[in-house]
PDB file of N, CA and C in Angstrom:
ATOM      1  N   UNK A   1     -80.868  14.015 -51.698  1.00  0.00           N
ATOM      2  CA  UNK A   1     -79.740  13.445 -51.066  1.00  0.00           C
ATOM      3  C   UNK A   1     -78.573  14.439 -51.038  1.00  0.00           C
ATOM      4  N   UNK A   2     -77.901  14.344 -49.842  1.00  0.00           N
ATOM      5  CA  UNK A   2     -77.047  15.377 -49.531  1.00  0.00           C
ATOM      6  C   UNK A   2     -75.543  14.900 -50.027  1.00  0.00           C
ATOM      7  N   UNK A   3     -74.624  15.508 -50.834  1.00  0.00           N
ATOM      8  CA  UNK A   3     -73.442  14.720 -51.472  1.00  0.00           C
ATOM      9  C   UNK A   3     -72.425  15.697 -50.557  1.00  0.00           C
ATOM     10  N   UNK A   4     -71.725  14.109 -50.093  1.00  0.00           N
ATOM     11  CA  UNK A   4     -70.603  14.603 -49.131  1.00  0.00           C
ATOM     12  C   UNK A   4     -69.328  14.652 -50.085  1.00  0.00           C
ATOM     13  N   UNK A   5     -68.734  15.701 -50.079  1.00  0.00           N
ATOM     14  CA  UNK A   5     -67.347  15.743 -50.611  1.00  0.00           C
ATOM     15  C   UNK A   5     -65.860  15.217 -49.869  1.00  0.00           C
ATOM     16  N   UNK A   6     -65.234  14.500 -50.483  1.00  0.00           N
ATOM     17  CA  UNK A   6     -63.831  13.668 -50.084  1.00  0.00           C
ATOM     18  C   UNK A   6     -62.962  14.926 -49.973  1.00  0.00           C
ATOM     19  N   UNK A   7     -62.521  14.944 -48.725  1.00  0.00           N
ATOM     20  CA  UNK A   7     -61.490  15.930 -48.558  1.00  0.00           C
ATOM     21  C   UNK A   7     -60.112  14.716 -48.882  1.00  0.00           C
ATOM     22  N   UNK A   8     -59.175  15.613 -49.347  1.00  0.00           N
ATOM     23  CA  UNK A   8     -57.446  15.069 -49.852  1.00  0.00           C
ATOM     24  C   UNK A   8     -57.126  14.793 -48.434  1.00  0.00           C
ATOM     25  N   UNK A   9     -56.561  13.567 -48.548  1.00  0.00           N
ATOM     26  CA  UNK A   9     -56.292  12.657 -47.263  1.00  0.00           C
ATOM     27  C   UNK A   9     -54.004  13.306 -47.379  1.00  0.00           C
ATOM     28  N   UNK A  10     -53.692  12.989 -46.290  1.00  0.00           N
ATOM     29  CA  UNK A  10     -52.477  12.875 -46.388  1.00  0.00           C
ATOM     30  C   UNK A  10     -51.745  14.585 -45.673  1.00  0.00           C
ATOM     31  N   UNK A  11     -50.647  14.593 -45.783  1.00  0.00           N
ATOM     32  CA  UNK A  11     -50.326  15.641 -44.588  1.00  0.00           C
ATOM     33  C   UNK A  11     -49.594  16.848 -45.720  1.00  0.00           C
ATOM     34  N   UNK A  12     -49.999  18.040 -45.864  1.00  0.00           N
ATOM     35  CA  UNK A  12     -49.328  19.353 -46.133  1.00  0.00           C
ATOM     36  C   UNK A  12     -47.736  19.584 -45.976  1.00  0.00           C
ATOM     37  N   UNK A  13     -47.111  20.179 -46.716  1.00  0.00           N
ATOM     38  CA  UNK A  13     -45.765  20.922 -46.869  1.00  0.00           C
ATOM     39  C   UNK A  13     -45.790  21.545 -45.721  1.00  0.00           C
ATOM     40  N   UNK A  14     -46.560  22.327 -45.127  1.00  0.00           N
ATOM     41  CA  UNK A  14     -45.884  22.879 -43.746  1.00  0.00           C
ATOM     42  C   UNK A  14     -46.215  21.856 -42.274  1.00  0.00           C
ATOM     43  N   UNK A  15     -47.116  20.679 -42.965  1.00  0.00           N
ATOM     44  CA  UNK A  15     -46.879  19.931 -41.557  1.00  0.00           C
ATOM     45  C   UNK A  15     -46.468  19.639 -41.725  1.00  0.00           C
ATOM     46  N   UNK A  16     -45.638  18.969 -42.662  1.00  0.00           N
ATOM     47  CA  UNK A  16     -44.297  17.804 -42.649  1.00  0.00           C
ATOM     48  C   UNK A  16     -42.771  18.302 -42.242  1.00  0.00           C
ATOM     49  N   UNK A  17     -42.687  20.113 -42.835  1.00  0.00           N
ATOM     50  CA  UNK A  17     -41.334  20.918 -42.237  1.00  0.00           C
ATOM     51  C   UNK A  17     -41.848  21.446 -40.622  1.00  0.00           C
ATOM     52  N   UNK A  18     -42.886  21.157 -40.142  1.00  0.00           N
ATOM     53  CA  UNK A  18     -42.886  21.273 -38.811  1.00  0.00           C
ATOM     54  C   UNK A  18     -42.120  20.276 -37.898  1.00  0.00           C
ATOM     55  N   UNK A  19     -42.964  19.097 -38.546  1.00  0.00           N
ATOM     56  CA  UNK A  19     -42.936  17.685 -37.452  1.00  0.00           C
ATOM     57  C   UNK A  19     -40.975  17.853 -38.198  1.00  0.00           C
ATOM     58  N   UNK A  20     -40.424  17.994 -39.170  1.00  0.00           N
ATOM     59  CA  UNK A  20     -38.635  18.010 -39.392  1.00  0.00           C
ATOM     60  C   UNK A  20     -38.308  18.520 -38.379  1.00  0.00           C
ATOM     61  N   UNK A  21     -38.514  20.091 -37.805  1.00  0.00           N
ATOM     62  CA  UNK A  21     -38.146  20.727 -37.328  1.00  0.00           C
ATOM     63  C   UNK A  21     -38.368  20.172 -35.982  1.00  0.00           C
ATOM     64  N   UNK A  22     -39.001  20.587 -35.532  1.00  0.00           N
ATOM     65  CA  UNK A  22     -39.070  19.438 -34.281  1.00  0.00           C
ATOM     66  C   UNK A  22     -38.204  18.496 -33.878  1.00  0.00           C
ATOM     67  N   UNK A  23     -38.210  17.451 -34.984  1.00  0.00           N
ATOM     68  CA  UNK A  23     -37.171  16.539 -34.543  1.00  0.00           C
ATOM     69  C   UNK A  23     -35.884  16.817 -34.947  1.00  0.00           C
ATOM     70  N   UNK A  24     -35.570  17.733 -35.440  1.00  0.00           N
ATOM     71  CA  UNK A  24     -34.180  18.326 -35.720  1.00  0.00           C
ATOM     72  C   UNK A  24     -33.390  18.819 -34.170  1.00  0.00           C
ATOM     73  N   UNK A  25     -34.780  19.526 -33.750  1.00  0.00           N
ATOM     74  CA  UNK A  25     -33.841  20.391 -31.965  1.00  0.00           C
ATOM     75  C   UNK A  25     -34.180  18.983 -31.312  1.00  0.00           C
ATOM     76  N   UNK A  26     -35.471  17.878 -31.363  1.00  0.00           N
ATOM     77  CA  UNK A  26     -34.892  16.808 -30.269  1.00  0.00           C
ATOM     78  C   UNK A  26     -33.803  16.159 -30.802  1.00  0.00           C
ATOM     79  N   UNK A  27     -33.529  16.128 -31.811  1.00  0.00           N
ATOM     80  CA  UNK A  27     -31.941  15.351 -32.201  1.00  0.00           C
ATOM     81  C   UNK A  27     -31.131  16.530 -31.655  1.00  0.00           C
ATOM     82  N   UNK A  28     -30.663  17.619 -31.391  1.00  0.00           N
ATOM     83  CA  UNK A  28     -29.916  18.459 -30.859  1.00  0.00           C
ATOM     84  C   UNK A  28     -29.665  18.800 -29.882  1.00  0.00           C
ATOM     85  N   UNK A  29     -30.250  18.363 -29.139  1.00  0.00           N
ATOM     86  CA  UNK A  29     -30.678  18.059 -27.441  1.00  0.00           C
ATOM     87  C   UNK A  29     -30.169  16.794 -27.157  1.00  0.00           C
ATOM     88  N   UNK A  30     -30.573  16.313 -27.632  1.00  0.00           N
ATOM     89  CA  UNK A  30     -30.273  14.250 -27.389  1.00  0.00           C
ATOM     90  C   UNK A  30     -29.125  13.891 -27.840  1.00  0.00           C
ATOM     91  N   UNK A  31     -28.847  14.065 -28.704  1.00  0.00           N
ATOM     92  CA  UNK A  31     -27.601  13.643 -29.200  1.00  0.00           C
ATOM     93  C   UNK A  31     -25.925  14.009 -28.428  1.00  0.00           C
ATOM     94  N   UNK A  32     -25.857  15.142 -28.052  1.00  0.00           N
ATOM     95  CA  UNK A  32     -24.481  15.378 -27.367  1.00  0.00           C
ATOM     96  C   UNK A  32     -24.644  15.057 -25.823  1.00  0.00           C
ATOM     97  N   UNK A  33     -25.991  14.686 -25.626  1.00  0.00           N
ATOM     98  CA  UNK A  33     -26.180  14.172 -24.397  1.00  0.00           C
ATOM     99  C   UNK A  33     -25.645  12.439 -24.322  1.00  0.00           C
ATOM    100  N   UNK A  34     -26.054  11.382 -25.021  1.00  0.00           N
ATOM    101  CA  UNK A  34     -25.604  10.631 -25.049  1.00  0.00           C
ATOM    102  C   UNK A  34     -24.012  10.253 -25.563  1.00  0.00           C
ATOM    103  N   UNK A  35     -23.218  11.084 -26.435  1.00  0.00           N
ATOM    104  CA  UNK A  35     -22.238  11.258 -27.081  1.00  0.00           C
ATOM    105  C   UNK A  35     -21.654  11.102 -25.966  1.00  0.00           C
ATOM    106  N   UNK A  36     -21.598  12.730 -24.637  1.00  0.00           N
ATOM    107  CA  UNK A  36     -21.120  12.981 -23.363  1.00  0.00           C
ATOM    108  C   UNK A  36     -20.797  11.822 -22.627  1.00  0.00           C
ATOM    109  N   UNK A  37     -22.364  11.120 -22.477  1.00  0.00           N
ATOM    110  CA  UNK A  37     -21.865  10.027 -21.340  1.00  0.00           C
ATOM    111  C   UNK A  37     -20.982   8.803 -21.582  1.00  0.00           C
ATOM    112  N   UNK A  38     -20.510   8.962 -22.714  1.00  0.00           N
ATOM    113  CA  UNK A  38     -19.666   7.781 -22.916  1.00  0.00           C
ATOM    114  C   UNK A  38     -18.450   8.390 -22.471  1.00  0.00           C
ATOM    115  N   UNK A  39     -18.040   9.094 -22.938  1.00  0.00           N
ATOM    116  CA  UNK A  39     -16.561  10.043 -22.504  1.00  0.00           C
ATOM    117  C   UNK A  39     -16.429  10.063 -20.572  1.00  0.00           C
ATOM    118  N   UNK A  40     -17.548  10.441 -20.369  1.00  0.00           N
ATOM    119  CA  UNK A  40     -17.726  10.397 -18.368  1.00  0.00           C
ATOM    120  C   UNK A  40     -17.668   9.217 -17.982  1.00  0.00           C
ATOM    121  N   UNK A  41     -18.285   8.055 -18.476  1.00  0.00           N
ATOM    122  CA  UNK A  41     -18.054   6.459 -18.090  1.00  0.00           C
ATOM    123  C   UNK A  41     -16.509   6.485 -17.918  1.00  0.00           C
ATOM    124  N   UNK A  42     -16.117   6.503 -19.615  1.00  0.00           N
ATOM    125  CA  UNK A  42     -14.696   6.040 -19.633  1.00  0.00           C
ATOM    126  C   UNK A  42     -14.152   6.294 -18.407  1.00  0.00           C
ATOM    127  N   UNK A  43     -13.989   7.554 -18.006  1.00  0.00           N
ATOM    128  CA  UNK A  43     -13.165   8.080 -16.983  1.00  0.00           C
ATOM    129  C   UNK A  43     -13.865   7.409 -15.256  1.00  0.00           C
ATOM    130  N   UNK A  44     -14.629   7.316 -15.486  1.00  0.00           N
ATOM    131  CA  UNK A  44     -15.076   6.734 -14.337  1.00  0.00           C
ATOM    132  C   UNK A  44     -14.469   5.224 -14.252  1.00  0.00           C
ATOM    133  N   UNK A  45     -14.530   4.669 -15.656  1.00  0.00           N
ATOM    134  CA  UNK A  45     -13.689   2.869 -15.452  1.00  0.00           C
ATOM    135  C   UNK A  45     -12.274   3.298 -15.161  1.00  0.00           C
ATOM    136  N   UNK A  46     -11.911   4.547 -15.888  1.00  0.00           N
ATOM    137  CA  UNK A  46     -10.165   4.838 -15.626  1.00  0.00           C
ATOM    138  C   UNK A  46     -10.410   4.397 -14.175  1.00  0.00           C
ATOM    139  N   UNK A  47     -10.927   5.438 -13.271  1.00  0.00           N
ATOM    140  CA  UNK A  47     -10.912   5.696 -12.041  1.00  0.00           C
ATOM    141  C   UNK A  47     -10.953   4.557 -11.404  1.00  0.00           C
ATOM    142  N   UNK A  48     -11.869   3.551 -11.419  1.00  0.00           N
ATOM    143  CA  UNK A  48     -12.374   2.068 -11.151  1.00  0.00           C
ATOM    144  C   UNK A  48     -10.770   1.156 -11.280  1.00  0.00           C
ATOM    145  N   UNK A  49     -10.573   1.267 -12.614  1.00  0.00           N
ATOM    146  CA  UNK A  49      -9.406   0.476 -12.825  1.00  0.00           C
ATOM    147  C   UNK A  49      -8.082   0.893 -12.222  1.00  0.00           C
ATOM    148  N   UNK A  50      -7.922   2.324 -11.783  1.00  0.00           N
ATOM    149  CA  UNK A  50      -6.607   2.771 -11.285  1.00  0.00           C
ATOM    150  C   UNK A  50      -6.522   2.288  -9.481  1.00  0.00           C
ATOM    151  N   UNK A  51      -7.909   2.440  -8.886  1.00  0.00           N
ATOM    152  CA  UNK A  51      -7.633   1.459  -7.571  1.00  0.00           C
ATOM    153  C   UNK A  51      -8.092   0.064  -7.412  1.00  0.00           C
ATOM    154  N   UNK A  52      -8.025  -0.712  -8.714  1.00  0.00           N
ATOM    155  CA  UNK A  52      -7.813  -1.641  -8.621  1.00  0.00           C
ATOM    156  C   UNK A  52      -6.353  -2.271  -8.835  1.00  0.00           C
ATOM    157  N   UNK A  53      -6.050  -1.606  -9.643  1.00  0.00           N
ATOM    158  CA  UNK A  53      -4.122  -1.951  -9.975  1.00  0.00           C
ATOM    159  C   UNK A  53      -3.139  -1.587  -8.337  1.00  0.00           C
ATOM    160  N   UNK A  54      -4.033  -0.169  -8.230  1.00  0.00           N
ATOM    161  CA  UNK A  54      -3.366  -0.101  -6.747  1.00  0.00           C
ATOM    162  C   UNK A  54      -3.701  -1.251  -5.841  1.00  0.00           C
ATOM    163  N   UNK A  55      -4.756  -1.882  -5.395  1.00  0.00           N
ATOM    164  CA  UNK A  55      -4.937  -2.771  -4.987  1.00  0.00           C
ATOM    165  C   UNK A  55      -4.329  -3.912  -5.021  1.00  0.00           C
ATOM    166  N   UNK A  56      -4.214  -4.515  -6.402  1.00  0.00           N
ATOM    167  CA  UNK A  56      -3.777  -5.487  -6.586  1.00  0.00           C
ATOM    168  C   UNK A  56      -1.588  -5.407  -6.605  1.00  0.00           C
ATOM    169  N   UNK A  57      -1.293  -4.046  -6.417  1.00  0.00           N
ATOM    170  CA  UNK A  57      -0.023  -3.851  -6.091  1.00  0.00           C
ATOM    171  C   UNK A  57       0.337  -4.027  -4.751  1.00  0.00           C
ATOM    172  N   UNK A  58      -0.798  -3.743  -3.803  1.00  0.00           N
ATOM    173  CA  UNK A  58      -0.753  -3.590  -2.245  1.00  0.00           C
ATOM    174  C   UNK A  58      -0.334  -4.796  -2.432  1.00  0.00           C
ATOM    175  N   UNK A  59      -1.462  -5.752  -2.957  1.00  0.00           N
ATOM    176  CA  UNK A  59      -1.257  -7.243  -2.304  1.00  0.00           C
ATOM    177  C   UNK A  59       0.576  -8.117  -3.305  1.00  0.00           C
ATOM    178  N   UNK A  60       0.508  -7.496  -4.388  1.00  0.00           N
ATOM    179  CA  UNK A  60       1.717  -7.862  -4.367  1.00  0.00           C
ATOM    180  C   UNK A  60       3.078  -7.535  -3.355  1.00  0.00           C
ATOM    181  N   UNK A  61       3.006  -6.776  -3.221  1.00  0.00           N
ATOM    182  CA  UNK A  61       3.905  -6.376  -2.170  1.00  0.00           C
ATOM    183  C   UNK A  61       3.887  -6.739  -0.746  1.00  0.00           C
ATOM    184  N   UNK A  62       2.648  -7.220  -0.746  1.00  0.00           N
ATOM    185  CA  UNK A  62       2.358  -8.370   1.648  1.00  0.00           C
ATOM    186  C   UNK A  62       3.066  -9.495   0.653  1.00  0.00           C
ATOM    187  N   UNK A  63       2.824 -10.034  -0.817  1.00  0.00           N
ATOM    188  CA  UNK A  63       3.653 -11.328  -0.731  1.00  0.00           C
ATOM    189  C   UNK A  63       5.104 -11.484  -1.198  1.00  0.00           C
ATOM    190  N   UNK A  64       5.587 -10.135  -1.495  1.00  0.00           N
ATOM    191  CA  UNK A  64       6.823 -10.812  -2.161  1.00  0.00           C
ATOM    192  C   UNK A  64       7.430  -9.582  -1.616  1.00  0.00           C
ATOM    193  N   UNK A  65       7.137  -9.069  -0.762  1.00  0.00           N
ATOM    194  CA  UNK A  65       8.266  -7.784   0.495  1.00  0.00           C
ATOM    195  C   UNK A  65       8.344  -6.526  -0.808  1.00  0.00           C
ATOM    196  N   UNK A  66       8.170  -6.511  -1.614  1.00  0.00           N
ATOM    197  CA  UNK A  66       8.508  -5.249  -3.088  1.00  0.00           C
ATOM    198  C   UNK A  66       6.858  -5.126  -3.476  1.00  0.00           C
ATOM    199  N   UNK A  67       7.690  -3.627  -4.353  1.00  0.00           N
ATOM    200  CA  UNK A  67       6.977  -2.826  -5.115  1.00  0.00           C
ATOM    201  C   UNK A  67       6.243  -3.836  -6.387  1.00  0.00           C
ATOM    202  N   UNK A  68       5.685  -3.696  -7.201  1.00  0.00           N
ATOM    203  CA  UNK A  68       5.555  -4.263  -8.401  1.00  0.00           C
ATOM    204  C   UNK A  68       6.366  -3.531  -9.248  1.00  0.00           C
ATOM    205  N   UNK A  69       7.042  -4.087 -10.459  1.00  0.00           N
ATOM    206  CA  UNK A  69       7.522  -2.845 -11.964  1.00  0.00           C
ATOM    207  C   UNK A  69       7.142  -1.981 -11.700  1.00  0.00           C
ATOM    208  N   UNK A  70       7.721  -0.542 -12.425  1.00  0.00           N
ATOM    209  CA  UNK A  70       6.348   0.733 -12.744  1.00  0.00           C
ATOM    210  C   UNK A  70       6.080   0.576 -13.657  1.00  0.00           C
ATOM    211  N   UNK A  71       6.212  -0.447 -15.040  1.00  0.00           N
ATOM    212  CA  UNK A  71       5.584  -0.648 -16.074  1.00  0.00           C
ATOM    213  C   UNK A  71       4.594  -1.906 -15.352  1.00  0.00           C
ATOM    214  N   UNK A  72       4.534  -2.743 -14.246  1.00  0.00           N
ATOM    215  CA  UNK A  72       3.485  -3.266 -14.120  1.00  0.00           C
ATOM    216  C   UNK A  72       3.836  -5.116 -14.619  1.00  0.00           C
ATOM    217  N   UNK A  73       5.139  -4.803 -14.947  1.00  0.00           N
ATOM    218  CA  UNK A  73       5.270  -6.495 -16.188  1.00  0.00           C
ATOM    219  C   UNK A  73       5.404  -7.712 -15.720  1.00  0.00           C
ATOM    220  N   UNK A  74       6.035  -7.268 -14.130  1.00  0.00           N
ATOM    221  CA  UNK A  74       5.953  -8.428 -13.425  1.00  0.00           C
ATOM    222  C   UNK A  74       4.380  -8.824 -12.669  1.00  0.00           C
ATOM    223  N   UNK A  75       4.166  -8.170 -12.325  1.00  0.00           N
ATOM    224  CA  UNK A  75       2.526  -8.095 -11.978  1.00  0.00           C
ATOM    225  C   UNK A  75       1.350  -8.287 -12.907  1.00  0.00           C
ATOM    226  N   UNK A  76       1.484  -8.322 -13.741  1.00  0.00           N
ATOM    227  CA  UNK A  76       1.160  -8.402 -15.031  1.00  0.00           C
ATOM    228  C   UNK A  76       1.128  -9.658 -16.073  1.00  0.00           C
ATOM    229  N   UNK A  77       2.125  -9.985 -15.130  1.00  0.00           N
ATOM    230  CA  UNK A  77       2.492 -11.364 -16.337  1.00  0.00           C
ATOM    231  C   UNK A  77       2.072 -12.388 -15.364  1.00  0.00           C
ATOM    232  N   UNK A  78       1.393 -12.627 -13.843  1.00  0.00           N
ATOM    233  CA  UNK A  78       0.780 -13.411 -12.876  1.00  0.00           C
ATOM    234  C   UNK A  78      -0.208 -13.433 -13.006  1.00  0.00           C
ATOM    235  N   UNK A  79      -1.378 -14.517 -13.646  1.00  0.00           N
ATOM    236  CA  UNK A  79      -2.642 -14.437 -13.783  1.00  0.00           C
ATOM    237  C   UNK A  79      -3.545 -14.334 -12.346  1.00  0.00           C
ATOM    238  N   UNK A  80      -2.399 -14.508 -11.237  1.00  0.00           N
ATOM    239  CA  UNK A  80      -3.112 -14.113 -10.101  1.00  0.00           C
ATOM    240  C   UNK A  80      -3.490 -13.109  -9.991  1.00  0.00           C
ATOM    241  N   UNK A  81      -3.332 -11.896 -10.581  1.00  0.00           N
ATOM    242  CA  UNK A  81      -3.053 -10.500 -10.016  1.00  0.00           C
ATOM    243  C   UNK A  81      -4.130 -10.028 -11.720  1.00  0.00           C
ATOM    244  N   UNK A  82      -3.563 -10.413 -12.296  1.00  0.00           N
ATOM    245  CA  UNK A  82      -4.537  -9.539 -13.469  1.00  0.00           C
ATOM    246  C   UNK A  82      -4.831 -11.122 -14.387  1.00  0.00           C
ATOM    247  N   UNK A  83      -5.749 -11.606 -14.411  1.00  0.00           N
ATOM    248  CA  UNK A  83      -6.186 -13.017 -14.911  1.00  0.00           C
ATOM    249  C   UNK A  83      -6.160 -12.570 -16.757  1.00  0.00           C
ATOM    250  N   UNK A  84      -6.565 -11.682 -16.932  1.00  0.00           N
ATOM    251  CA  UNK A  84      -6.841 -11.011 -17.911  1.00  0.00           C
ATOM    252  C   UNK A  84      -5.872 -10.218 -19.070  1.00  0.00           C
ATOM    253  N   UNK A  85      -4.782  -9.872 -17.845  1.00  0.00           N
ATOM    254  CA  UNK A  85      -3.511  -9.236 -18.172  1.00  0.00           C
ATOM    255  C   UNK A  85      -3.867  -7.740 -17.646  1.00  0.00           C
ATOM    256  N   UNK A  86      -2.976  -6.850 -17.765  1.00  0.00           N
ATOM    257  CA  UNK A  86      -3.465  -5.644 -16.983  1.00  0.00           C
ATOM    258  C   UNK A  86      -3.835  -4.701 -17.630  1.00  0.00           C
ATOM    259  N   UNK A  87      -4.966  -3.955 -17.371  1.00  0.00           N
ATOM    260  CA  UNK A  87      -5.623  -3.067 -18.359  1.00  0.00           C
ATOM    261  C   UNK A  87      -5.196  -2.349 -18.360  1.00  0.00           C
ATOM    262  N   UNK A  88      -5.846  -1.201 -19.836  1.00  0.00           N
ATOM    263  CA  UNK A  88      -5.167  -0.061 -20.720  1.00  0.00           C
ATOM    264  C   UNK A  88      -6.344   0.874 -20.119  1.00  0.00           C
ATOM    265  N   UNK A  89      -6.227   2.065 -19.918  1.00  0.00           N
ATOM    266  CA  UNK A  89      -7.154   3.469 -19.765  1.00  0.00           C
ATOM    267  C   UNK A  89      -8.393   3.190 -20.741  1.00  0.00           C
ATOM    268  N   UNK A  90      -9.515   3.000 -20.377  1.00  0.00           N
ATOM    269  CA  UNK A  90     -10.459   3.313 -21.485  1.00  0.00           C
ATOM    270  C   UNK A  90     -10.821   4.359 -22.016  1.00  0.00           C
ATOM    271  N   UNK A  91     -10.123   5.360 -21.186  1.00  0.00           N
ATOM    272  CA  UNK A  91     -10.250   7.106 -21.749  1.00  0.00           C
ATOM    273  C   UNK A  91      -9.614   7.454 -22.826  1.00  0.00           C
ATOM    274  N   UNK A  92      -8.186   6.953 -22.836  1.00  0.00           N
ATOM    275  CA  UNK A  92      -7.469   6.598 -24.276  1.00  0.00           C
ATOM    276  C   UNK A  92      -6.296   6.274 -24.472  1.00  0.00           C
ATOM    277  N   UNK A  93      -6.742   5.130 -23.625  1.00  0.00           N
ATOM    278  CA  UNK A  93      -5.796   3.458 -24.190  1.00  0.00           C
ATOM    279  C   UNK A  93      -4.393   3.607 -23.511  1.00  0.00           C
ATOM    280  N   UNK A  94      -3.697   4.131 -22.775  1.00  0.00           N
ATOM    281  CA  UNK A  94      -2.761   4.398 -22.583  1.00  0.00           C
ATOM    282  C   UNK A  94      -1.996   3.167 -21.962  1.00  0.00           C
ATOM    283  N   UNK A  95      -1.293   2.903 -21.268  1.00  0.00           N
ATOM    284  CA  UNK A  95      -0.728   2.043 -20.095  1.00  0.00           C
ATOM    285  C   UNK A  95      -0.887   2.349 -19.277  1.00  0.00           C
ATOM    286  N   UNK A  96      -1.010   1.801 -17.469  1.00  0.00           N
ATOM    287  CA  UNK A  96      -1.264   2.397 -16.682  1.00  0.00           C
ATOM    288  C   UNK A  96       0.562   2.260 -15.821  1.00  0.00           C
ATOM    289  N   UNK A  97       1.209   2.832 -15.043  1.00  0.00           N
ATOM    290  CA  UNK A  97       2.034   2.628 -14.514  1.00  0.00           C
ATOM    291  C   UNK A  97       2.332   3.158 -13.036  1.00  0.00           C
ATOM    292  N   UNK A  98       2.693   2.410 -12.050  1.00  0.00           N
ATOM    293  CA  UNK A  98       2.916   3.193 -10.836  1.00  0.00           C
ATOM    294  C   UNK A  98       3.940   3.740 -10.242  1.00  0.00           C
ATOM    295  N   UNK A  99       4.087   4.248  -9.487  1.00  0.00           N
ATOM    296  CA  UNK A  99       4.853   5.183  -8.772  1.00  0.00           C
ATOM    297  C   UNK A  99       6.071   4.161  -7.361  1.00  0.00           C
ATOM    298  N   UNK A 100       6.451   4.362  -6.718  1.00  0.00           N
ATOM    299  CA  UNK A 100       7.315   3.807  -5.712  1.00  0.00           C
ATOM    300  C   UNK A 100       6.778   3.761  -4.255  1.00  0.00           C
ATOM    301  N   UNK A 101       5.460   4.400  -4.467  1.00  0.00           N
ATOM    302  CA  UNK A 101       4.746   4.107  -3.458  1.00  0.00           C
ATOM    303  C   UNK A 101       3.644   3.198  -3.505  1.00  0.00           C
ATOM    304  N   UNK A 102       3.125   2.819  -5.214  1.00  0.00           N
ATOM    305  CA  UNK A 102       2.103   1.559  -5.286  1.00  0.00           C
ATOM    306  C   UNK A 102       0.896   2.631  -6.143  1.00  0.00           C
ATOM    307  N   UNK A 103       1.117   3.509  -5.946  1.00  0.00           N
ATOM    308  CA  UNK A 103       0.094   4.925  -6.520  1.00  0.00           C
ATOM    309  C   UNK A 103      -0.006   4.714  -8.086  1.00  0.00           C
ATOM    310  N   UNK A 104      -0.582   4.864  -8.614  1.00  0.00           N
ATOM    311  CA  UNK A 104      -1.111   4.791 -10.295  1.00  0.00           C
ATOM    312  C   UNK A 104      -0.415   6.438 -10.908  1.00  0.00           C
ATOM    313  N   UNK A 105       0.389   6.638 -11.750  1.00  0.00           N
ATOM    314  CA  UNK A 105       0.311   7.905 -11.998  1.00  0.00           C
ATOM    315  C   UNK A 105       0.144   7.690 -13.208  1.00  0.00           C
ATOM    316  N   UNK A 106      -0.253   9.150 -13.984  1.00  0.00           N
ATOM    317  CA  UNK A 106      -0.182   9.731 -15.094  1.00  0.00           C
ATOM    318  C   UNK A 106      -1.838   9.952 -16.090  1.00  0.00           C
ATOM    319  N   UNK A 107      -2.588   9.219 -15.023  1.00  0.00           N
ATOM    320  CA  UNK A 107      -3.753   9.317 -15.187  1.00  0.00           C
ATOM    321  C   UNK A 107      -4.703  10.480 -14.513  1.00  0.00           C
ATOM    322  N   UNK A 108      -4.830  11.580 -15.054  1.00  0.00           N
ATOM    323  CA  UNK A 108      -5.617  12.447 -14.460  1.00  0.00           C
ATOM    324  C   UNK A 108      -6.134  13.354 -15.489  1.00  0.00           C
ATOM    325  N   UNK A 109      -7.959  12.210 -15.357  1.00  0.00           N
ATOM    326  CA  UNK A 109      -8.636  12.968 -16.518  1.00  0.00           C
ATOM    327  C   UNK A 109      -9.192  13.899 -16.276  1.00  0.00           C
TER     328      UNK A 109
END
């Protein structure tokens, strides 16, 4: 009868600092990639939210012949116009305020 010998089950010191390594550069790759796209959203809702305030200034102004505030407070404080109240920059938090033409300034990410 032929005696089979049990080889040691389980994984070696250099496969285990391989498979680390490995996932060390896909964590290094991946990671500032997803980090990134949150920062590019933000600015994209800035963007989203700055012609919507303009928007919603146009229409204040067909109903009441004026500008809105440039802090926004009268426009602001009408749940017609911002139900919500009027949003802050999600890029970083700021106020948004407009100009004398209805234009959003001070936002340019």
């Amino acid at each position: 009868m032929t005696r089979i010998e049990a080889r040691p089950t389980g994984f070696s010191l250099m496969e285990l600092l391989a498979v680390v390594a490995v996932l060390g550069v896909v964590a290094a790759i991946v990671v500032p990639r997803l980090t990134g796209g949150s920062d590019a959203s933000k600015k994209a809702a800035c963007d989203t939210l700055q012609g919507n305030i303009e928007i919603q200034a146009e229409i204040w102004r067909h109903n009441t012949g004026s500008w809105p505030a440039a802090t926004l407070s009268d426009v602001g404080s009408d749940v017609k116009y911002f139900p919500e109240g009027v949003p802050v920059c999600p890029a970083d938090g700021t106020n948004y305020t407009i100009d004398s033409s209805g234009r959003v300034v001070g936002h340019n990410h």
